[in-house]
C-alpha atoms as a PDB file:
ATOM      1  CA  UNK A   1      24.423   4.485   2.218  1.00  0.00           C
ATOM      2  CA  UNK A   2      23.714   4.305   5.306  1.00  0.00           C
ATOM      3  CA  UNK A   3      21.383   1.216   6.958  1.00  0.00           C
ATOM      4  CA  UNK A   4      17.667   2.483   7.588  1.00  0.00           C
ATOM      5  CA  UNK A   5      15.668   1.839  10.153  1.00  0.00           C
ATOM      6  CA  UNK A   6      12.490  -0.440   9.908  1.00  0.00           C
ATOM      7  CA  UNK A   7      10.282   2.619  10.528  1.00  0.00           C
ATOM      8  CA  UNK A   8      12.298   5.003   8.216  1.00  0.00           C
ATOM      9  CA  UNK A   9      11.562   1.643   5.496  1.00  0.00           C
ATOM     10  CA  UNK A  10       7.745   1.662   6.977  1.00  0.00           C
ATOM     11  CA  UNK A  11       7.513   5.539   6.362  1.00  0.00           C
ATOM     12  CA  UNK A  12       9.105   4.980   2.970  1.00  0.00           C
ATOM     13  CA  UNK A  13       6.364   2.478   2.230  1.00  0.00           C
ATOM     14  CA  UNK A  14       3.594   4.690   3.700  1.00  0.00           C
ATOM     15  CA  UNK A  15       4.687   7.215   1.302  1.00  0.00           C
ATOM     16  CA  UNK A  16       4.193   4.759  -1.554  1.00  0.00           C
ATOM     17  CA  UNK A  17       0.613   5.017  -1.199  1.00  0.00           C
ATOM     18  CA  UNK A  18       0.369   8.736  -2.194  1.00  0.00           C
ATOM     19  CA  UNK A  19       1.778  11.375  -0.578  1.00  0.00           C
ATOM     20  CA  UNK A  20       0.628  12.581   2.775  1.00  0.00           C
ATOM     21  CA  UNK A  21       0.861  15.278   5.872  1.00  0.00           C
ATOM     22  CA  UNK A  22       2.670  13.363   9.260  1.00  0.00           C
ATOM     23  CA  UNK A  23      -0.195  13.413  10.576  1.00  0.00           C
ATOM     24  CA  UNK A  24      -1.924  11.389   7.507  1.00  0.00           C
ATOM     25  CA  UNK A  25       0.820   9.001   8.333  1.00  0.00           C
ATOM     26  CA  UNK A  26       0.231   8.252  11.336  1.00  0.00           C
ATOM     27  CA  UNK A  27      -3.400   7.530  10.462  1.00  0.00           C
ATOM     28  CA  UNK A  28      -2.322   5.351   7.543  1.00  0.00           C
ATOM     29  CA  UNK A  29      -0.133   3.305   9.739  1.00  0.00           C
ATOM     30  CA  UNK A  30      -2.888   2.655  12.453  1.00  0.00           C
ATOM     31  CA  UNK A  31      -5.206   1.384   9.963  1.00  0.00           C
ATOM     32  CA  UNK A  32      -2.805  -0.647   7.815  1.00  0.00           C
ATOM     33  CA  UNK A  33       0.884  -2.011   9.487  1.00  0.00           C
ATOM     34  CA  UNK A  34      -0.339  -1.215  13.284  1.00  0.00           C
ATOM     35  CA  UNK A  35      -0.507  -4.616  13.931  1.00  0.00           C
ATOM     36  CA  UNK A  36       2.702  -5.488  12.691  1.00  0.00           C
ATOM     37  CA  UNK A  37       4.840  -1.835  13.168  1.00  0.00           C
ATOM     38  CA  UNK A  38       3.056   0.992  15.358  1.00  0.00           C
ATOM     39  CA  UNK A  39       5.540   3.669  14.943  1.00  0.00           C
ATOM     40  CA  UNK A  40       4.176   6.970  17.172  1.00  0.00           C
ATOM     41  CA  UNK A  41       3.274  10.255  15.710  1.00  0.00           C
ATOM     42  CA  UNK A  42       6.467  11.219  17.272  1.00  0.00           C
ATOM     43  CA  UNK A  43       8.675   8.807  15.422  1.00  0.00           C
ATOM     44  CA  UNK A  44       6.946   9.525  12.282  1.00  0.00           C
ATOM     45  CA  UNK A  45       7.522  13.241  12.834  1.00  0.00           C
ATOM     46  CA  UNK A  46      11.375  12.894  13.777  1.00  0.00           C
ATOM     47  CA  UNK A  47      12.104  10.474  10.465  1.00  0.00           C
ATOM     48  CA  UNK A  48      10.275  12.878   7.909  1.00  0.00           C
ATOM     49  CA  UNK A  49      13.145  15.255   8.275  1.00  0.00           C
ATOM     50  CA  UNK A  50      15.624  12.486   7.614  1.00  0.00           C
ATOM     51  CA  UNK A  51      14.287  10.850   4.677  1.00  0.00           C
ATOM     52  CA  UNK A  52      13.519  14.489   2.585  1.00  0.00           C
ATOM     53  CA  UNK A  53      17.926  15.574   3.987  1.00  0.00           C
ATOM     54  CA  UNK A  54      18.630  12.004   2.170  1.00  0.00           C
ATOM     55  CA  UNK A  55      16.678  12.672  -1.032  1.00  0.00           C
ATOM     56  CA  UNK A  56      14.177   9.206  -0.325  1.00  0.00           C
ATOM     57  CA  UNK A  57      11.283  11.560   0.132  1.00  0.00           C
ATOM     58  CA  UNK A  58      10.561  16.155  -0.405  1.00  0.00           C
ATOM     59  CA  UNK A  59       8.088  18.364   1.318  1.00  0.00           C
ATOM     60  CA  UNK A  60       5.627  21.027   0.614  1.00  0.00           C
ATOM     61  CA  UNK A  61       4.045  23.310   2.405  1.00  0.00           C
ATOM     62  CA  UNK A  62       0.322  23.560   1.775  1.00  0.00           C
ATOM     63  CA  UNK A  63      -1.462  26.725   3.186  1.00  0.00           C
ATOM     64  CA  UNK A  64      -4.802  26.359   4.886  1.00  0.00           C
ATOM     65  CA  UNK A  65      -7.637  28.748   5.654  1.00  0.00           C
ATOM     66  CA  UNK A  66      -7.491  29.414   9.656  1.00  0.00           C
ATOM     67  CA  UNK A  67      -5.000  26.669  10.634  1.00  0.00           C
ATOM     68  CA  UNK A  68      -1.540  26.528  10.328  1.00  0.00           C
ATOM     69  CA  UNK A  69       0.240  25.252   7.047  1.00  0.00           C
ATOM     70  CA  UNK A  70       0.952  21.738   7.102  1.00  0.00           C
ATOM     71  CA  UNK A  71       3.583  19.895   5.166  1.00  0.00           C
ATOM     72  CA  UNK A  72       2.874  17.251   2.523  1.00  0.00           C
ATOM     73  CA  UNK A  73       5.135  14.409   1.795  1.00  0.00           C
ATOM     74  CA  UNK A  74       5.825  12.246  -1.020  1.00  0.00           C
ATOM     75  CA  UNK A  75       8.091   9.461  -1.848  1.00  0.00           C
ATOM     76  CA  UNK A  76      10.850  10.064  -4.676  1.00  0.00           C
ATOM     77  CA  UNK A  77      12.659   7.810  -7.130  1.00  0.00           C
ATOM     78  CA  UNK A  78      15.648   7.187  -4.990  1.00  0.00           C
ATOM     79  CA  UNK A  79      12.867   6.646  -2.197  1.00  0.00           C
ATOM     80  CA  UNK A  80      11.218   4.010  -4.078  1.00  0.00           C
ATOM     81  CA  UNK A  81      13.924   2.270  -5.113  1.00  0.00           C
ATOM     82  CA  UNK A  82      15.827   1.961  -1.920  1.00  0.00           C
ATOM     83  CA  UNK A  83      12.486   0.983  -0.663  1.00  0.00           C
ATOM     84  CA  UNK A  84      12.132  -2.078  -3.187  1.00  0.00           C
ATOM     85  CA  UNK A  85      16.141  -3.114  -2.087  1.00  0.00           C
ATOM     86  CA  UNK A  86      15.012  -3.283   1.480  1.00  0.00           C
ATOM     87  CA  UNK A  87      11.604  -5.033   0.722  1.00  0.00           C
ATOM     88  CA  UNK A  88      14.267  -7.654  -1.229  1.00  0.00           C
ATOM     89  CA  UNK A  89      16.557  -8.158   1.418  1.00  0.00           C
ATOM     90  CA  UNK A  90      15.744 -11.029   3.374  1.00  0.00           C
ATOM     91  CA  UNK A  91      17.396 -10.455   7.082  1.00  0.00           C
ATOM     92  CA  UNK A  92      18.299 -13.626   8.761  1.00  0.00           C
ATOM     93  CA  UNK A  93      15.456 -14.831  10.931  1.00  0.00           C
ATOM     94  CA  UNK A  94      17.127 -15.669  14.032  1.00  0.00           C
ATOM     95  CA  UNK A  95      17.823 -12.174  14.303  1.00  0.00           C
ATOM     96  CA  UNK A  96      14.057 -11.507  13.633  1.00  0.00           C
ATOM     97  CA  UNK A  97      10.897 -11.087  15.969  1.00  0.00           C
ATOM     98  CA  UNK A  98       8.517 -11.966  12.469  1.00  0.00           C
ATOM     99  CA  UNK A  99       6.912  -8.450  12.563  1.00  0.00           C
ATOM    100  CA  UNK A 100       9.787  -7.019   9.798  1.00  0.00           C
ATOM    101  CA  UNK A 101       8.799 -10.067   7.407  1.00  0.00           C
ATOM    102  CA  UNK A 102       4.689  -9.153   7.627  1.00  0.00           C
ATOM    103  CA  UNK A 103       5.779  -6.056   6.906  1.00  0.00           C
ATOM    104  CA  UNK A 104       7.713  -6.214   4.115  1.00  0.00           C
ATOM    105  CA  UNK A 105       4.995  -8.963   2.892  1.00  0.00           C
ATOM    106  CA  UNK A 106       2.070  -5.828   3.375  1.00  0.00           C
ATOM    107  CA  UNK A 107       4.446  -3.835   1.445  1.00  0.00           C
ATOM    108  CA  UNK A 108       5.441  -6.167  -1.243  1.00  0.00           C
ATOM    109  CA  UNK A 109       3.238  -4.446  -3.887  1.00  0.00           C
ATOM    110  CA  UNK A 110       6.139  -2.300  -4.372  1.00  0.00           C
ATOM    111  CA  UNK A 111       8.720  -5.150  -5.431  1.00  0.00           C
ATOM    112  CA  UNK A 112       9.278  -7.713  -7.466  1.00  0.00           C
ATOM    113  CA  UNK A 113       6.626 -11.021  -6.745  1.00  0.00           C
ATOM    114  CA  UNK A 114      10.413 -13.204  -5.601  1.00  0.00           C
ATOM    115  CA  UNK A 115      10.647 -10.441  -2.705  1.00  0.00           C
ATOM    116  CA  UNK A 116       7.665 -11.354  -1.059  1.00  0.00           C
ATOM    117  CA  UNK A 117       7.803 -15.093  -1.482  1.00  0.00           C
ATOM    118  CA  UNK A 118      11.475 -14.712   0.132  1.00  0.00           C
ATOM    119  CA  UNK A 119      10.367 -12.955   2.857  1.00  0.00           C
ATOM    120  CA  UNK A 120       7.468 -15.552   3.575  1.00  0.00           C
ATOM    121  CA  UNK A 121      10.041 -18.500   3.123  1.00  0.00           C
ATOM    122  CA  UNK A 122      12.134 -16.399   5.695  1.00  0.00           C
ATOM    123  CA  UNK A 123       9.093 -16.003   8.436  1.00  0.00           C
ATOM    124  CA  UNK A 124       8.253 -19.585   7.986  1.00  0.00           C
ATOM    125  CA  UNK A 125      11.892 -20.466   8.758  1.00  0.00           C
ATOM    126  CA  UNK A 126      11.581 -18.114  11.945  1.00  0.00           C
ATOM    127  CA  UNK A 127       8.126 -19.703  12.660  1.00  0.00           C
ATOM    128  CA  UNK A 128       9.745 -23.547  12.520  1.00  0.00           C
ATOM    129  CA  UNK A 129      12.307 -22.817  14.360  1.00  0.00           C
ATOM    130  CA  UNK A 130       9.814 -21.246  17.504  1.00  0.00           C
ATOM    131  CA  UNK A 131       8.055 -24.235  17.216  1.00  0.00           C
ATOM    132  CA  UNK A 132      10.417 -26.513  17.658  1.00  0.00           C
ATOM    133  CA  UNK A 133      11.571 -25.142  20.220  1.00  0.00           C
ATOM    134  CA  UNK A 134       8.136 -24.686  22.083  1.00  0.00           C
ATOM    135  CA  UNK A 135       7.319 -28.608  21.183  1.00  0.00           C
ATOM    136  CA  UNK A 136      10.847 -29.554  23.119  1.00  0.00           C
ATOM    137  CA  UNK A 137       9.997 -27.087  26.215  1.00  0.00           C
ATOM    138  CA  UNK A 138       6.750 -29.387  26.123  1.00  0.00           C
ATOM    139  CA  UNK A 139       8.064 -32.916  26.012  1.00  0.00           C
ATOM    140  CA  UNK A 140      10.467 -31.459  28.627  1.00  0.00           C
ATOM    141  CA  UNK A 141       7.752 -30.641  31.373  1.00  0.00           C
ATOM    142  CA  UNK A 142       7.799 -32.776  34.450  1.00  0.00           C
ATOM    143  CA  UNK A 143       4.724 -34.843  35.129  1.00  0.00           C
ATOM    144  CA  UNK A 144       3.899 -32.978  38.206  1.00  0.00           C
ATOM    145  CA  UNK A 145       4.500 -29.206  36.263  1.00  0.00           C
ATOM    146  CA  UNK A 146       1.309 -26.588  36.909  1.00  0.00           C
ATOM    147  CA  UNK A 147      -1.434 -27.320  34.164  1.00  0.00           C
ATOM    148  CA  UNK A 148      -1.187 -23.265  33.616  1.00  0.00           C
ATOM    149  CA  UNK A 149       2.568 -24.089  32.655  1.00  0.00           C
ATOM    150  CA  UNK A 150       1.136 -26.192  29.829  1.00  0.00           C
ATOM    151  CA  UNK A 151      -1.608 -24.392  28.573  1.00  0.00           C
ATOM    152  CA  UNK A 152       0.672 -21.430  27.922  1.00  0.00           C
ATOM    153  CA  UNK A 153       3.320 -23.618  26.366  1.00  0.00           C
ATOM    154  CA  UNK A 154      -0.330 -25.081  24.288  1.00  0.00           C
ATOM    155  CA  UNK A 155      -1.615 -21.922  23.466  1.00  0.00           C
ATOM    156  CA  UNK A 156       2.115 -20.748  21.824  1.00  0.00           C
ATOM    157  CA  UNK A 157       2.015 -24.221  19.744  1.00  0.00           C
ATOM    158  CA  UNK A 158      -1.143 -24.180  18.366  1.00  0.00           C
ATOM    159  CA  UNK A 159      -0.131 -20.147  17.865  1.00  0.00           C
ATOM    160  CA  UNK A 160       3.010 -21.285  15.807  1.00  0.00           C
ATOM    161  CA  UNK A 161       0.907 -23.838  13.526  1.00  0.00           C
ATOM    162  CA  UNK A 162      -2.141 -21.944  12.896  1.00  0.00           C
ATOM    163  CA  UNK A 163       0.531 -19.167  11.195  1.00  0.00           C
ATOM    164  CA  UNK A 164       2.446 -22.163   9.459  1.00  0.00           C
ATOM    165  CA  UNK A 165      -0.857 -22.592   8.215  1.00  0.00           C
ATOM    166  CA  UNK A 166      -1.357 -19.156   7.302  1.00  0.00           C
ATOM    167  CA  UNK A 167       2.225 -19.065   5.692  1.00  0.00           C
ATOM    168  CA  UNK A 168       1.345 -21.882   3.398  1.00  0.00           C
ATOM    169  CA  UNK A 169      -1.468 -20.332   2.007  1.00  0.00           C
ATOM    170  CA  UNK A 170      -0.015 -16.928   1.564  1.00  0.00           C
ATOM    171  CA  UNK A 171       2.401 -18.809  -0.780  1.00  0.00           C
ATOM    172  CA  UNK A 172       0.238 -20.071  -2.942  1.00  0.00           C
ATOM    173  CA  UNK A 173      -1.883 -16.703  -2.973  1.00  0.00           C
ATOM    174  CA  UNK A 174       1.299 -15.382  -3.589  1.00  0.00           C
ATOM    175  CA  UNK A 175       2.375 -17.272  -6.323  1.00  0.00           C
ATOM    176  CA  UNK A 176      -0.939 -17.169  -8.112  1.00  0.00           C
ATOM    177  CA  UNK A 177      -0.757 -13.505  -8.105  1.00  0.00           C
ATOM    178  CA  UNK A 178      -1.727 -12.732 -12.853  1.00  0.00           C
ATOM    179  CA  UNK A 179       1.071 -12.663 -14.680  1.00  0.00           C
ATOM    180  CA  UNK A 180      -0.016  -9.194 -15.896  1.00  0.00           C
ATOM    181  CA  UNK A 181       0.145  -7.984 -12.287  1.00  0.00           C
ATOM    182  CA  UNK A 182       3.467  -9.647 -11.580  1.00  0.00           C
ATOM    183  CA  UNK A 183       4.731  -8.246 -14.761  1.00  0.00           C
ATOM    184  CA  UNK A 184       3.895  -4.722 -13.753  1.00  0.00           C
ATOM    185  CA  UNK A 185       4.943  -4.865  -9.755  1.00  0.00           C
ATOM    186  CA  UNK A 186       8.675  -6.625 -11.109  1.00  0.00           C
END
């Protein structure tokens, strides 16, 4: 098996939903993962293909009344469940720009409740480490540095620890989640 790439996985999850034309797709993914993975029309378009020639997803062709036919897509078995391995696979966050971890957390519906609480413990380790690193390039700045130097260097910091925040209640959220519903998603 070859490794996927994070919009093949995004598709994938997409696809989850309920199956949909490209172009359905693309709307999906503007009103839902945009701000964490805006894959263009065209990259949607090119990894369709892919994804039905490696059995994760199949097409039909619907016919319509005065416009061209349009293909529907829908996730299969093997596209669901190579979709909950990737959604369990926690990458190593220095590696990471954060956006990967949202999204597997949007898409975590679709795995067992451990996979998103992994991913989250993964972000926050990303997040930590960005801080500290922000708080040294801080103490580090000479007396006479430009205020604007600061106020960016601020603006990332309070950034980093309003989404620590964020991370810590996600967890809990996360880990109050019914047993009934954690019984069905795992």
């Amino acid at each position: 098996m070859r490794e996927r790439t994070t919009t093949e996985m995004a598709v994938l999850g997409l696809l989850a939903e309920g199956e949909r034309s490209g172009y359905d797709l693309a709307q999906l993914a503007h009103r839902t993962i945009e701000a964490m993975w805006a894959p263009s029309r065209s990259q949607i378009y090119k990894v369709l293909p892919r994804l039905v020639a490696d059995g994760l997803a199949t097409r039909r062709e619907v016919e319509q009344q005065g416009r061209p036919d349009k293909a529907i897509y829908h996730v299969t078995a093997a596209g669901r469940d190579e979709l909950v391995d990737w959604l369990a696979r926690v990458d190593d966050p220095a590696g990471q720009d954060g956006e990967v971890f949202l999204l597997k957390i949007f898409f975590g519906r679709y795995a067992p409740p451990a996979a998103a609480l992994a991913q989250l413990a993964a972000y926050r380790t990303l997040l930590e480490r960005r801080l500290a690193g922000y708080e040294e390039l801080e103490r580090g700045l000479a007396a006479d540095e430009p205020v604007h130097s600061r106020i960016a260097i601020l603006h990332a910091v309070a950034r980093l620890r309003a989404t620590l925040t964020w991370t810590e209640e996600t967890r809990l959220a996360l880990e109050q989640l019914p047993a009934a519903a954690r019984r069905r998603r795992g």
